[in-house]
PDB file of N, CA and C in Angstrom:
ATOM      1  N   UNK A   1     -23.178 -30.263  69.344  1.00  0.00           N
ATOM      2  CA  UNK A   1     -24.362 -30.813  68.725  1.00  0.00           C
ATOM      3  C   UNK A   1     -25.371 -29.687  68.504  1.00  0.00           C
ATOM      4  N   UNK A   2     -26.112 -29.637  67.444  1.00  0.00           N
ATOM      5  CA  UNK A   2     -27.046 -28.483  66.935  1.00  0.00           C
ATOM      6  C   UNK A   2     -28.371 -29.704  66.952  1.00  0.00           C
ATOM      7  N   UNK A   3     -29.535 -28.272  67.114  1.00  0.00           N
ATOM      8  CA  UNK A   3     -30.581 -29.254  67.237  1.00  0.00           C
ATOM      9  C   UNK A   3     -31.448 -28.145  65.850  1.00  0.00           C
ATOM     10  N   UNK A   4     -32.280 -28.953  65.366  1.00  0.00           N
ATOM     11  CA  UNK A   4     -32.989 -28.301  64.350  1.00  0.00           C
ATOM     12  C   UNK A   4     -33.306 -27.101  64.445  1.00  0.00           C
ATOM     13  N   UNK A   5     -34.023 -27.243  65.649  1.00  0.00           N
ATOM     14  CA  UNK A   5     -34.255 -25.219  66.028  1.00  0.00           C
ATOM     15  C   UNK A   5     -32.967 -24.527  65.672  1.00  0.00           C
ATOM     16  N   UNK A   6     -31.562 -24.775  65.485  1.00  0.00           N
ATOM     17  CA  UNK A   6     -30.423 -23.911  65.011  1.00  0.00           C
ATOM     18  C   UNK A   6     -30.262 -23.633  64.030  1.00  0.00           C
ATOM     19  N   UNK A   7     -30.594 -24.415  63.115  1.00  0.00           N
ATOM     20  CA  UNK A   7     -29.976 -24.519  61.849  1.00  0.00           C
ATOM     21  C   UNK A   7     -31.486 -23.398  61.255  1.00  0.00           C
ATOM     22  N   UNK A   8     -30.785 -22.720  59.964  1.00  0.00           N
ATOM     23  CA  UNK A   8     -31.409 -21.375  59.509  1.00  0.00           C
ATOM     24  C   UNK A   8     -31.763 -22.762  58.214  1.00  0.00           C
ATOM     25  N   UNK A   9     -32.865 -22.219  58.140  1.00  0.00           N
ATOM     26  CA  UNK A   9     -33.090 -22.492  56.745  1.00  0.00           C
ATOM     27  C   UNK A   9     -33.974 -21.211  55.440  1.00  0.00           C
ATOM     28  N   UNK A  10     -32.832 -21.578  54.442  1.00  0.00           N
ATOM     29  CA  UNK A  10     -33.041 -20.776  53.471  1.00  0.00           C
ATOM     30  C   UNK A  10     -33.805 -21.154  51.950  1.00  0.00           C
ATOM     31  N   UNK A  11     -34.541 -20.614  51.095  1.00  0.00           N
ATOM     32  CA  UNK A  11     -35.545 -21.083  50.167  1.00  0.00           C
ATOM     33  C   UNK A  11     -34.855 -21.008  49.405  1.00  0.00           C
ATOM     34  N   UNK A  12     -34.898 -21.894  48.568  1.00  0.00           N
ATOM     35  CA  UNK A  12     -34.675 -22.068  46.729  1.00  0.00           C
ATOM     36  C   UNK A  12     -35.632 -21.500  45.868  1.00  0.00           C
ATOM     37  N   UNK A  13     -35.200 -20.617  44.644  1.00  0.00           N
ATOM     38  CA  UNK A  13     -34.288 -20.083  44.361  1.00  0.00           C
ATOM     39  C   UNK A  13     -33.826 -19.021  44.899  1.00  0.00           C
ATOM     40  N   UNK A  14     -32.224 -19.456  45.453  1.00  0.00           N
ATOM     41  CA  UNK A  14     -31.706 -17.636  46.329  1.00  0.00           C
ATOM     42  C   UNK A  14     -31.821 -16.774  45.162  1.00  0.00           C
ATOM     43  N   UNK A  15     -32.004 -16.634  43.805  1.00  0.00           N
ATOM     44  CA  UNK A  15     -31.689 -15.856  42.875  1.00  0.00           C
ATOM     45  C   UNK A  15     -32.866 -15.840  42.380  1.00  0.00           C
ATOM     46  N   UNK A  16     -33.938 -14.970  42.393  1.00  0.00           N
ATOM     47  CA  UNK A  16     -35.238 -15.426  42.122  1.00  0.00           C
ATOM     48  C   UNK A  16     -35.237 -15.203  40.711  1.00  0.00           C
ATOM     49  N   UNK A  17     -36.599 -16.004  39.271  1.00  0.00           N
ATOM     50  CA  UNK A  17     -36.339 -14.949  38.485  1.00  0.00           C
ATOM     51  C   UNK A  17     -35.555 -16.585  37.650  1.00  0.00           C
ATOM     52  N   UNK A  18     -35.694 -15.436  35.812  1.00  0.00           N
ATOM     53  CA  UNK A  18     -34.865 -16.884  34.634  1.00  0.00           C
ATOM     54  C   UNK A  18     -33.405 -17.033  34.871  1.00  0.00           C
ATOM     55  N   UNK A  19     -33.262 -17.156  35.902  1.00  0.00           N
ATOM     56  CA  UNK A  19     -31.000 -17.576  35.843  1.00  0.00           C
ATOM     57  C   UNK A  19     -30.495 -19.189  35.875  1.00  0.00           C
ATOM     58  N   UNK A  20     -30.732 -19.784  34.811  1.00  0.00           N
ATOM     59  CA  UNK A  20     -30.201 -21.162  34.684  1.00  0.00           C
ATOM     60  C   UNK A  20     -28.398 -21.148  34.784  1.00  0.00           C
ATOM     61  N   UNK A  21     -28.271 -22.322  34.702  1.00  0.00           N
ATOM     62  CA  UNK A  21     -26.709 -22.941  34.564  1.00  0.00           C
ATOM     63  C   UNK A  21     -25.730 -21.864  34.936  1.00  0.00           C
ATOM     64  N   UNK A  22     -25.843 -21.849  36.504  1.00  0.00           N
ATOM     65  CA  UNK A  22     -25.167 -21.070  37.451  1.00  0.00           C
ATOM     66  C   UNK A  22     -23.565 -21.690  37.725  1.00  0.00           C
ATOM     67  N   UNK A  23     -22.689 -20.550  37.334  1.00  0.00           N
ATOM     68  CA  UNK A  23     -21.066 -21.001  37.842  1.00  0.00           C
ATOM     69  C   UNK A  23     -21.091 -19.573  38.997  1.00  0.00           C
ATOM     70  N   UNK A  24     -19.953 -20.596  39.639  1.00  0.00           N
ATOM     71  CA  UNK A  24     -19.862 -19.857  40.564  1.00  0.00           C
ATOM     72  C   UNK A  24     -18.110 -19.660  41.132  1.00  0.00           C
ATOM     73  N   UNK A  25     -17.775 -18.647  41.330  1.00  0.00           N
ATOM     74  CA  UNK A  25     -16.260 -18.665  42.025  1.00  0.00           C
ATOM     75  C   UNK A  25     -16.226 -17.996  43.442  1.00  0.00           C
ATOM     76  N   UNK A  26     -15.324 -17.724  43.818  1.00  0.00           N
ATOM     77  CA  UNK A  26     -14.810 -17.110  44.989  1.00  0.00           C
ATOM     78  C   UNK A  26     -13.099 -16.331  44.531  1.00  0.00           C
ATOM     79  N   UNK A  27     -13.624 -15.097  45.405  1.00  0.00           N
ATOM     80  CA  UNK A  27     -12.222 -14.371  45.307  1.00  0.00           C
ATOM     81  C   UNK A  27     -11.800 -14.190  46.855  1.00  0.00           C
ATOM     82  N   UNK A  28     -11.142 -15.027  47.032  1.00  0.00           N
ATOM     83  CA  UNK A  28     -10.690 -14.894  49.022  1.00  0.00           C
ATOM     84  C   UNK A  28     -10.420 -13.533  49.344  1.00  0.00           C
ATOM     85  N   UNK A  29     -10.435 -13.568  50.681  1.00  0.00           N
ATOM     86  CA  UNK A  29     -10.900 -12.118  51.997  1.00  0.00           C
ATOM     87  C   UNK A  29      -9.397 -11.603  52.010  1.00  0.00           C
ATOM     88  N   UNK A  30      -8.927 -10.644  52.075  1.00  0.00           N
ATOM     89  CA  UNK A  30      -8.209 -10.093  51.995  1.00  0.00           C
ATOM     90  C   UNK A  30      -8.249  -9.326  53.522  1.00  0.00           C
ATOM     91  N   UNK A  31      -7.321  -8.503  54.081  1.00  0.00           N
ATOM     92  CA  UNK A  31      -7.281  -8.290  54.938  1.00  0.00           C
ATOM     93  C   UNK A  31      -8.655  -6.830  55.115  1.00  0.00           C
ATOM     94  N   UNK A  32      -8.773  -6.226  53.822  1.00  0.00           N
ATOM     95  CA  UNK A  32      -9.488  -5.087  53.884  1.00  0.00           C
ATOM     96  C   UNK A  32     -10.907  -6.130  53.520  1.00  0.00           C
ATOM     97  N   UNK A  33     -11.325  -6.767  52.914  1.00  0.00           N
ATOM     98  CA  UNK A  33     -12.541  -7.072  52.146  1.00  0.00           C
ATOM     99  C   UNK A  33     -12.601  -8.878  52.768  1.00  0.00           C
ATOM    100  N   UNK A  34     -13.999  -8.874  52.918  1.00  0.00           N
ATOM    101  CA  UNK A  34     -14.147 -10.644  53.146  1.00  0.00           C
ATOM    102  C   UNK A  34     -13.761 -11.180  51.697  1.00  0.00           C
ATOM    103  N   UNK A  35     -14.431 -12.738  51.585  1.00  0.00           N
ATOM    104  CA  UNK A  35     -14.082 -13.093  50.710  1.00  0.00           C
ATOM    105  C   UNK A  35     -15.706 -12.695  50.021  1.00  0.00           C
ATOM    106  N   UNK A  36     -15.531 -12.721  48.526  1.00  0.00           N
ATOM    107  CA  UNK A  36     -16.312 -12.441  47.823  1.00  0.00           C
ATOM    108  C   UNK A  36     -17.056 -13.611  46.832  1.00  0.00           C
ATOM    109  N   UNK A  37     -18.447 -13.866  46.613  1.00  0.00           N
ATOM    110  CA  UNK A  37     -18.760 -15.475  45.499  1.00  0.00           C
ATOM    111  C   UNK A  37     -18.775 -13.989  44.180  1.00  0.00           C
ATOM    112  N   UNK A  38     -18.905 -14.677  43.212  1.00  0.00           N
ATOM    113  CA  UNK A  38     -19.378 -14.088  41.664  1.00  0.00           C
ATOM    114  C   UNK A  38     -20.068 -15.443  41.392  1.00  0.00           C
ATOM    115  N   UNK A  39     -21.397 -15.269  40.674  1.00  0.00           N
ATOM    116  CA  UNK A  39     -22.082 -16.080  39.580  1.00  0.00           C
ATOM    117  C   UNK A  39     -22.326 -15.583  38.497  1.00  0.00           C
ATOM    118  N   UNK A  40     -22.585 -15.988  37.510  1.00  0.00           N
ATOM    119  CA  UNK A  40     -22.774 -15.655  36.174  1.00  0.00           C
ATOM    120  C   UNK A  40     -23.766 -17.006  35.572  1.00  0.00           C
ATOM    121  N   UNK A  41     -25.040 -16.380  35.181  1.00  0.00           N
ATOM    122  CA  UNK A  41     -26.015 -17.530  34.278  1.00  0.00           C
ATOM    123  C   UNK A  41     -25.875 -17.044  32.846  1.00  0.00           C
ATOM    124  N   UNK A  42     -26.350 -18.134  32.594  1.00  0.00           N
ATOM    125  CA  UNK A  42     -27.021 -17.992  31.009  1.00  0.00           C
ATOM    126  C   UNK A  42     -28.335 -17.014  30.827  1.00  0.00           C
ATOM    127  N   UNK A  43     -27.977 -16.245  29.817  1.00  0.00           N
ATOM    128  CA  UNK A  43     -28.897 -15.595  28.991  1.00  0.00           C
ATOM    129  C   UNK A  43     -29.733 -15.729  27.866  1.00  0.00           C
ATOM    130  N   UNK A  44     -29.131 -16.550  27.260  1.00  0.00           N
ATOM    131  CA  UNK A  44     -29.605 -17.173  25.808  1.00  0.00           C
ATOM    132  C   UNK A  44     -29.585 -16.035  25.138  1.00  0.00           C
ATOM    133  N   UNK A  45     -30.973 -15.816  24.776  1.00  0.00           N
ATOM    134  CA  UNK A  45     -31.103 -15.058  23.760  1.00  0.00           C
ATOM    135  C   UNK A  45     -31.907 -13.281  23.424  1.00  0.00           C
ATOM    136  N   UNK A  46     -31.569 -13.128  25.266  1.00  0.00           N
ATOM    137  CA  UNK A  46     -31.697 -11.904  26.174  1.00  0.00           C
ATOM    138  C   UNK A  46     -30.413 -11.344  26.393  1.00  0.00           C
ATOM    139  N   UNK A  47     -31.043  -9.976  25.944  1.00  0.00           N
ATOM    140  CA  UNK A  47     -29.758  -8.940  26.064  1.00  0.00           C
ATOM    141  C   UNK A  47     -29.974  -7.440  27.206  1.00  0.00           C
ATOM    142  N   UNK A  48     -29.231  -7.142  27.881  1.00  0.00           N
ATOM    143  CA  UNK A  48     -27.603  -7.474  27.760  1.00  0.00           C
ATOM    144  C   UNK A  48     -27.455  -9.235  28.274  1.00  0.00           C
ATOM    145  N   UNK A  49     -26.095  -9.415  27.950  1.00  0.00           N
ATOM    146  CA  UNK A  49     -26.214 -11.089  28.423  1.00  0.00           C
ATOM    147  C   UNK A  49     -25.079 -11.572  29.413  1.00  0.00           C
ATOM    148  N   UNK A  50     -25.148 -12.781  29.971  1.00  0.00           N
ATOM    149  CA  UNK A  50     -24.439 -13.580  30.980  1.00  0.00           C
ATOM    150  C   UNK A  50     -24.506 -12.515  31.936  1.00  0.00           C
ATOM    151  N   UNK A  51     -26.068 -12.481  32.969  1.00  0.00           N
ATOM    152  CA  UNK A  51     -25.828 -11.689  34.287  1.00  0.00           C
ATOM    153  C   UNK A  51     -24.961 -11.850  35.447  1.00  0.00           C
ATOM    154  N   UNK A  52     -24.199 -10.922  35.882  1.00  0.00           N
ATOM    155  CA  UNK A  52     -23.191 -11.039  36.660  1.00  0.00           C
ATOM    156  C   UNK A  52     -23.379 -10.599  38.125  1.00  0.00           C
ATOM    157  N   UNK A  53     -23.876 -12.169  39.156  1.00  0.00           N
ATOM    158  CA  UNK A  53     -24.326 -11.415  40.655  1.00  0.00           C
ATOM    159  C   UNK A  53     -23.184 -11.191  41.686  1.00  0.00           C
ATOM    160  N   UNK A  54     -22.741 -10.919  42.801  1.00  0.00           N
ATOM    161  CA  UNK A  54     -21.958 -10.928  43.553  1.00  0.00           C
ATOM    162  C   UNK A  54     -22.822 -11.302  44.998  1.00  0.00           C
ATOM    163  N   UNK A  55     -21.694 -12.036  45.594  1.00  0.00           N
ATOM    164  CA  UNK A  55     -22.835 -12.071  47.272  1.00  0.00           C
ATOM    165  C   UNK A  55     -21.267 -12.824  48.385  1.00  0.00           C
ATOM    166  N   UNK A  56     -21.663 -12.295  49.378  1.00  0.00           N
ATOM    167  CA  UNK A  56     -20.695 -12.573  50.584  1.00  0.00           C
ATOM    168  C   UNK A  56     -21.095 -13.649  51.444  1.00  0.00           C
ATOM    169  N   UNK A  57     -22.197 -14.294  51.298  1.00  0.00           N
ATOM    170  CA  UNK A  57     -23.057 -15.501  52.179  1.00  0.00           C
ATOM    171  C   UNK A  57     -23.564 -16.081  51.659  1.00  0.00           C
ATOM    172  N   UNK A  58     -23.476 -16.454  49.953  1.00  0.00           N
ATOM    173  CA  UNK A  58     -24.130 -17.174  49.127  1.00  0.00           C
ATOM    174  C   UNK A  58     -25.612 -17.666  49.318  1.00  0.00           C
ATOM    175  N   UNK A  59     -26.010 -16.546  50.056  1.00  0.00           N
ATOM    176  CA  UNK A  59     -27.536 -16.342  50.599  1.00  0.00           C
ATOM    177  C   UNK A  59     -28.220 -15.084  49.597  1.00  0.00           C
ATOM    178  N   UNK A  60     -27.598 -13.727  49.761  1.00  0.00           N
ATOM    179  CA  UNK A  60     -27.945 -12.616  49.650  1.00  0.00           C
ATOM    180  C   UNK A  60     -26.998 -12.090  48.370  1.00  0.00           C
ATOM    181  N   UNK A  61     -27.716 -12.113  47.137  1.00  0.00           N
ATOM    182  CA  UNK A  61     -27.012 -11.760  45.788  1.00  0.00           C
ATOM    183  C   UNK A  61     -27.604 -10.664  44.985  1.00  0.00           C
ATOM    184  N   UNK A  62     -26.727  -9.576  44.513  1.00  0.00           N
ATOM    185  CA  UNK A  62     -27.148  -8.806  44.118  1.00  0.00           C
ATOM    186  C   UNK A  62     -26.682  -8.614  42.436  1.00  0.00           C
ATOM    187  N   UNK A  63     -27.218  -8.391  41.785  1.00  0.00           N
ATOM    188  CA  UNK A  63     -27.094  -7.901  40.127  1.00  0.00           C
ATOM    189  C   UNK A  63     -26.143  -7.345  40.162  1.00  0.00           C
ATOM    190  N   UNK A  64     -25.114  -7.219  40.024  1.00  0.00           N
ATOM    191  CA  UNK A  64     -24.069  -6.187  39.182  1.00  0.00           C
ATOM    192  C   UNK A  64     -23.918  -5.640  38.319  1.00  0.00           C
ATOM    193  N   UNK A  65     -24.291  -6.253  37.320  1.00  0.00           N
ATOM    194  CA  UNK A  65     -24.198  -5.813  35.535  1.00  0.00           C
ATOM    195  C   UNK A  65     -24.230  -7.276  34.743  1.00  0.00           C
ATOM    196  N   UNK A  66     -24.091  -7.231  33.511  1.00  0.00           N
ATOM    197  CA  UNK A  66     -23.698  -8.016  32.706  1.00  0.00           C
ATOM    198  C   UNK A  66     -22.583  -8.058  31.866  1.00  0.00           C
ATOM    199  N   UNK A  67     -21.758  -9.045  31.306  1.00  0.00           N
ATOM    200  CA  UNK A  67     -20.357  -9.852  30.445  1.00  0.00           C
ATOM    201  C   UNK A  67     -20.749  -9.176  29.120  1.00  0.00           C
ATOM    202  N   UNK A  68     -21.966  -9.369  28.779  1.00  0.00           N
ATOM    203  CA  UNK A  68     -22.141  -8.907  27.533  1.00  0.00           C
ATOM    204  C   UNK A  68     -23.107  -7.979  27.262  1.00  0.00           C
ATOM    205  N   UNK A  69     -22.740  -6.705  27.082  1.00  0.00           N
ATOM    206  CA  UNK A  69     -22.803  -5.117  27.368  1.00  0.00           C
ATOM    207  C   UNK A  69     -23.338  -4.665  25.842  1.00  0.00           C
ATOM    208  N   UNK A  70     -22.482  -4.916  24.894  1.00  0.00           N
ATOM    209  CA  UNK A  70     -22.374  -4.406  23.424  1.00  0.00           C
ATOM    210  C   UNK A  70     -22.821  -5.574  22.407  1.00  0.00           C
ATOM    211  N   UNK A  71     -23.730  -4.845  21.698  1.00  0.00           N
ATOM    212  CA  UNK A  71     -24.202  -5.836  20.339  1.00  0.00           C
ATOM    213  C   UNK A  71     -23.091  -6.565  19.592  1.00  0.00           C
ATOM    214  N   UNK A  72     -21.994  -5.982  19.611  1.00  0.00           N
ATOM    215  CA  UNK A  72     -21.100  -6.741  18.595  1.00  0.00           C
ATOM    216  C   UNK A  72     -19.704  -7.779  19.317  1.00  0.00           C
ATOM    217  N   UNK A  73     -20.074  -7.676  20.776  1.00  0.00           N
ATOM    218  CA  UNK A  73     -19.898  -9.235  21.656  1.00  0.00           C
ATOM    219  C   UNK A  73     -20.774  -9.978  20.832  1.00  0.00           C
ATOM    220  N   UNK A  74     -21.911 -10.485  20.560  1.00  0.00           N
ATOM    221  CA  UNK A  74     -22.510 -11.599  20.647  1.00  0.00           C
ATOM    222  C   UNK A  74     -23.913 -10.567  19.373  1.00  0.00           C
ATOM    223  N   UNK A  75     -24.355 -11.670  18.631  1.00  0.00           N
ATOM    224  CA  UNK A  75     -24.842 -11.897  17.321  1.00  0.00           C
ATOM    225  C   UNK A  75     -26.237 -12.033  17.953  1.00  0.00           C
ATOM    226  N   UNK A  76     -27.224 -11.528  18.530  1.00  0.00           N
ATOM    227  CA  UNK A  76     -28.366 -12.118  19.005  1.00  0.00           C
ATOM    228  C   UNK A  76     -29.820 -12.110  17.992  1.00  0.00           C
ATOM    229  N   UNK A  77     -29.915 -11.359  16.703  1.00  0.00           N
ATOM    230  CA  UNK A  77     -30.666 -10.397  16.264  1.00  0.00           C
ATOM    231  C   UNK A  77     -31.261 -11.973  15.586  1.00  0.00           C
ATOM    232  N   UNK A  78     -30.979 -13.077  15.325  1.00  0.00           N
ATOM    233  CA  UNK A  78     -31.418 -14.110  14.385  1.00  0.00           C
ATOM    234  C   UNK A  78     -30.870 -15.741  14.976  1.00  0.00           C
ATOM    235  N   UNK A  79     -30.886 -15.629  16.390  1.00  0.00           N
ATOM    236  CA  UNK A  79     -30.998 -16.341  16.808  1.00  0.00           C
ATOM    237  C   UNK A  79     -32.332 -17.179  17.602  1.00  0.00           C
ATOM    238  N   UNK A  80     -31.963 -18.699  17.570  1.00  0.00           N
ATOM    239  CA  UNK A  80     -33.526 -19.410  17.740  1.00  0.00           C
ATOM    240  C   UNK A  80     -33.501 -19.400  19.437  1.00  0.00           C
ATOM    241  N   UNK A  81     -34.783 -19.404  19.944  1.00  0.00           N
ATOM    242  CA  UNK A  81     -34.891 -19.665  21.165  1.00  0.00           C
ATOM    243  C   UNK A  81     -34.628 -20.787  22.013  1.00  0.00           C
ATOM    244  N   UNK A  82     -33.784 -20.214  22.848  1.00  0.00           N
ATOM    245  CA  UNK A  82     -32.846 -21.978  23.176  1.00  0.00           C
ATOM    246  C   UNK A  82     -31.364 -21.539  23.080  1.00  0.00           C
ATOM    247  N   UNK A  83     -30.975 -20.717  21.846  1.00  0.00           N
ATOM    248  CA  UNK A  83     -29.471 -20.236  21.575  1.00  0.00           C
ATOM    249  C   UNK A  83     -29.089 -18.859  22.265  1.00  0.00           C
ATOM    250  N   UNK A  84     -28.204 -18.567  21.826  1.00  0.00           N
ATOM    251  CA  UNK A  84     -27.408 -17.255  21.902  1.00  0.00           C
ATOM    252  C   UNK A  84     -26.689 -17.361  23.062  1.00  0.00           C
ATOM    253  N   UNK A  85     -26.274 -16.712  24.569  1.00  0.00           N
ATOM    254  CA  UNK A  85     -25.132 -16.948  25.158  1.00  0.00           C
ATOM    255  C   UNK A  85     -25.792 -17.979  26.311  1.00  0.00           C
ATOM    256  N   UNK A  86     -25.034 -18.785  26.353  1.00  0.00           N
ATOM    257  CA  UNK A  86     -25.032 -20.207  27.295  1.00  0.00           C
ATOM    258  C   UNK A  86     -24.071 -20.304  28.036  1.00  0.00           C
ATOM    259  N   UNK A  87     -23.416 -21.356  29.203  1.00  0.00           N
ATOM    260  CA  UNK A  87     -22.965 -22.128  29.842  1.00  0.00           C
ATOM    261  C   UNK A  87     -21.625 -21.089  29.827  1.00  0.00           C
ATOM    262  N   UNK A  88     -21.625 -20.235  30.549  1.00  0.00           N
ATOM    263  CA  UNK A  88     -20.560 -19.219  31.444  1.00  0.00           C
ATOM    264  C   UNK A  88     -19.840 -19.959  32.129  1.00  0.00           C
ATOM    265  N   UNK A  89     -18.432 -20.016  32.516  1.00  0.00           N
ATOM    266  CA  UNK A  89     -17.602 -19.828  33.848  1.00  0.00           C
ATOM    267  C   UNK A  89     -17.299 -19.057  34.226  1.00  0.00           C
ATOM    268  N   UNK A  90     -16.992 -18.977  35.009  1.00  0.00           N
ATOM    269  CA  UNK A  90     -16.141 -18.115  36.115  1.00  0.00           C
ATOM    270  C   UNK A  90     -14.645 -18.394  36.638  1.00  0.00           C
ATOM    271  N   UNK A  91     -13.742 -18.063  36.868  1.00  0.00           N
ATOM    272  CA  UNK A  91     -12.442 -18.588  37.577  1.00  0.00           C
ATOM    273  C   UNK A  91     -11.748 -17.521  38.039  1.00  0.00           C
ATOM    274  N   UNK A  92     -11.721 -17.490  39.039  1.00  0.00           N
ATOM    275  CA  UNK A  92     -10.915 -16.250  39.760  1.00  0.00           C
ATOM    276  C   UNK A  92      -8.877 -16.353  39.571  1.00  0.00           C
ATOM    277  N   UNK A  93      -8.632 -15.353  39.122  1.00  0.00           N
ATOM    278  CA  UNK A  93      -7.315 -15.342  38.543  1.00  0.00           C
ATOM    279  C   UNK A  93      -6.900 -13.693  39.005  1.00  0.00           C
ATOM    280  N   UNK A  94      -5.659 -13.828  40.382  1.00  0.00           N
ATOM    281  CA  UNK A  94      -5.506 -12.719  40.772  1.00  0.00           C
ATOM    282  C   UNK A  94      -5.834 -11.185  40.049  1.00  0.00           C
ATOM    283  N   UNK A  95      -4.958 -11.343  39.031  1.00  0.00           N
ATOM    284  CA  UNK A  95      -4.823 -10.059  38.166  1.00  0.00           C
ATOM    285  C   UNK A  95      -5.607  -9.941  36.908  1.00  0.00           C
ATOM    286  N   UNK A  96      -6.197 -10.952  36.535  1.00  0.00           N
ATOM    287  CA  UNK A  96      -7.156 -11.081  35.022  1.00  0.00           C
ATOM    288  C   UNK A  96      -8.623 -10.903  35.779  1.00  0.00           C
ATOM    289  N   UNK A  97      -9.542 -10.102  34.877  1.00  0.00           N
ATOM    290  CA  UNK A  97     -11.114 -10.061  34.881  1.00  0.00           C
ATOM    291  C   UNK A  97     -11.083 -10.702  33.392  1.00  0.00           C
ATOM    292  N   UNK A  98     -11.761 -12.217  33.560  1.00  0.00           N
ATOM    293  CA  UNK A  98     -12.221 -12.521  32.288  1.00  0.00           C
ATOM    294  C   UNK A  98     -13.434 -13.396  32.747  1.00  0.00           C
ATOM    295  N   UNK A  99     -13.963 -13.618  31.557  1.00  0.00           N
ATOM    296  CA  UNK A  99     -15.010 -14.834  31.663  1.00  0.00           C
ATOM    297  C   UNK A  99     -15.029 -15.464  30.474  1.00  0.00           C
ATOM    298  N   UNK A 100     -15.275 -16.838  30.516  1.00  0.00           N
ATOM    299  CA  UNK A 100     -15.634 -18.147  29.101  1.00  0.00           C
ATOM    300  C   UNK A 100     -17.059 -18.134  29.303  1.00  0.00           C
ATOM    301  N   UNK A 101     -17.577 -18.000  27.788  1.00  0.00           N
ATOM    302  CA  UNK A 101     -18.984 -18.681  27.669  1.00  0.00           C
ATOM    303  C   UNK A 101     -18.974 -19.263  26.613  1.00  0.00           C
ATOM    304  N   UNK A 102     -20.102 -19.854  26.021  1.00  0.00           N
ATOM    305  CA  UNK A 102     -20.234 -20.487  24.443  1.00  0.00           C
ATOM    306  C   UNK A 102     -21.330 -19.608  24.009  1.00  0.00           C
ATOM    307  N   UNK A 103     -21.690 -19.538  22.802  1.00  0.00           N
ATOM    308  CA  UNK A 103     -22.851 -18.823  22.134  1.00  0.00           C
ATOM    309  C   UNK A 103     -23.025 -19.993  20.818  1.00  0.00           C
ATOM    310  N   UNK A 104     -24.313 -19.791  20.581  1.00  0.00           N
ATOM    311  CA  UNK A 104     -24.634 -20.502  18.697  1.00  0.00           C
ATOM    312  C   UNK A 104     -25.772 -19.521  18.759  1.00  0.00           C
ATOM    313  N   UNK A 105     -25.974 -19.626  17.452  1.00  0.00           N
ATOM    314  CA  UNK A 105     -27.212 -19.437  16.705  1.00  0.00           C
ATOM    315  C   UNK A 105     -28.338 -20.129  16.434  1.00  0.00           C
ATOM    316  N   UNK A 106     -27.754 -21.719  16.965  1.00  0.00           N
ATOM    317  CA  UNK A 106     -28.809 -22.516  16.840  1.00  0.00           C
ATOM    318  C   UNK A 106     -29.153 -22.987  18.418  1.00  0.00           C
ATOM    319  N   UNK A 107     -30.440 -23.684  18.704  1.00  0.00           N
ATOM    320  CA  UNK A 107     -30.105 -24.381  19.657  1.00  0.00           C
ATOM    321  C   UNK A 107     -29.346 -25.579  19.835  1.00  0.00           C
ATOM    322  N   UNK A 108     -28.600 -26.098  20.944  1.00  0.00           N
ATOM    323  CA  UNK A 108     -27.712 -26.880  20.620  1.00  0.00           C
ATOM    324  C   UNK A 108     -28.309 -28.540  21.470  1.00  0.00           C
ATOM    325  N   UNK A 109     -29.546 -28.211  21.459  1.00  0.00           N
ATOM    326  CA  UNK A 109     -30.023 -29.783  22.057  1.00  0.00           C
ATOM    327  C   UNK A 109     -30.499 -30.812  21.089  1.00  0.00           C
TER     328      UNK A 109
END
């Protein structure tokens, strides 16, 4: 039995800062490395785009880089606010580094 005094409590947002429509995976611990989360948000219509965090306690996440690096991934120059890269996954697949997102030009609400 745990009594309140145990339990840690942690603040929302762990990711401080514009990172909407968060996916999230896991790549299991290996004998050398724990297991690892990846998230990836939406960018819209901020470049570079779909920021890519990593974290081991889904507490403590750090920036890595971003999915979309190069202007001619993704069309951003005449897009409306609201559009451009959206709703990322993630899926951990031993031997593939990939990621799915959607993009428009318009907004899509």
């Amino acid at each position: 039995m745990t009594t309140q005094e145990d339990e840690a409590v942690f603040l929302n947002p762990v990711i401080p800062g514009f990172n909407p429509d968060p996916t999230v995976c896991i790549v299991p611990a290996t004998e050398s490395s724990p297991a690892t989360y990846f998230l990836s948000t939406s960018t819209f219509e901020y470049f570079p785009g779909c920021a890519i965090y990593t974290s081991t306690d889904l507490i403590n996440w750090k920036l890595i880089g971003h999915a979309l690096t190069r202007k001619s991934q993704i069309e951003l120059r005449t897009v409306e606010p609201g559009a451009g890269s959206w709703a990322s996954t993630l899926r951990y697949r031993p031997r593939e580094k990939r990621m799915a997102q959607e993009s428009s030009a318009h907004d899509a609400t």
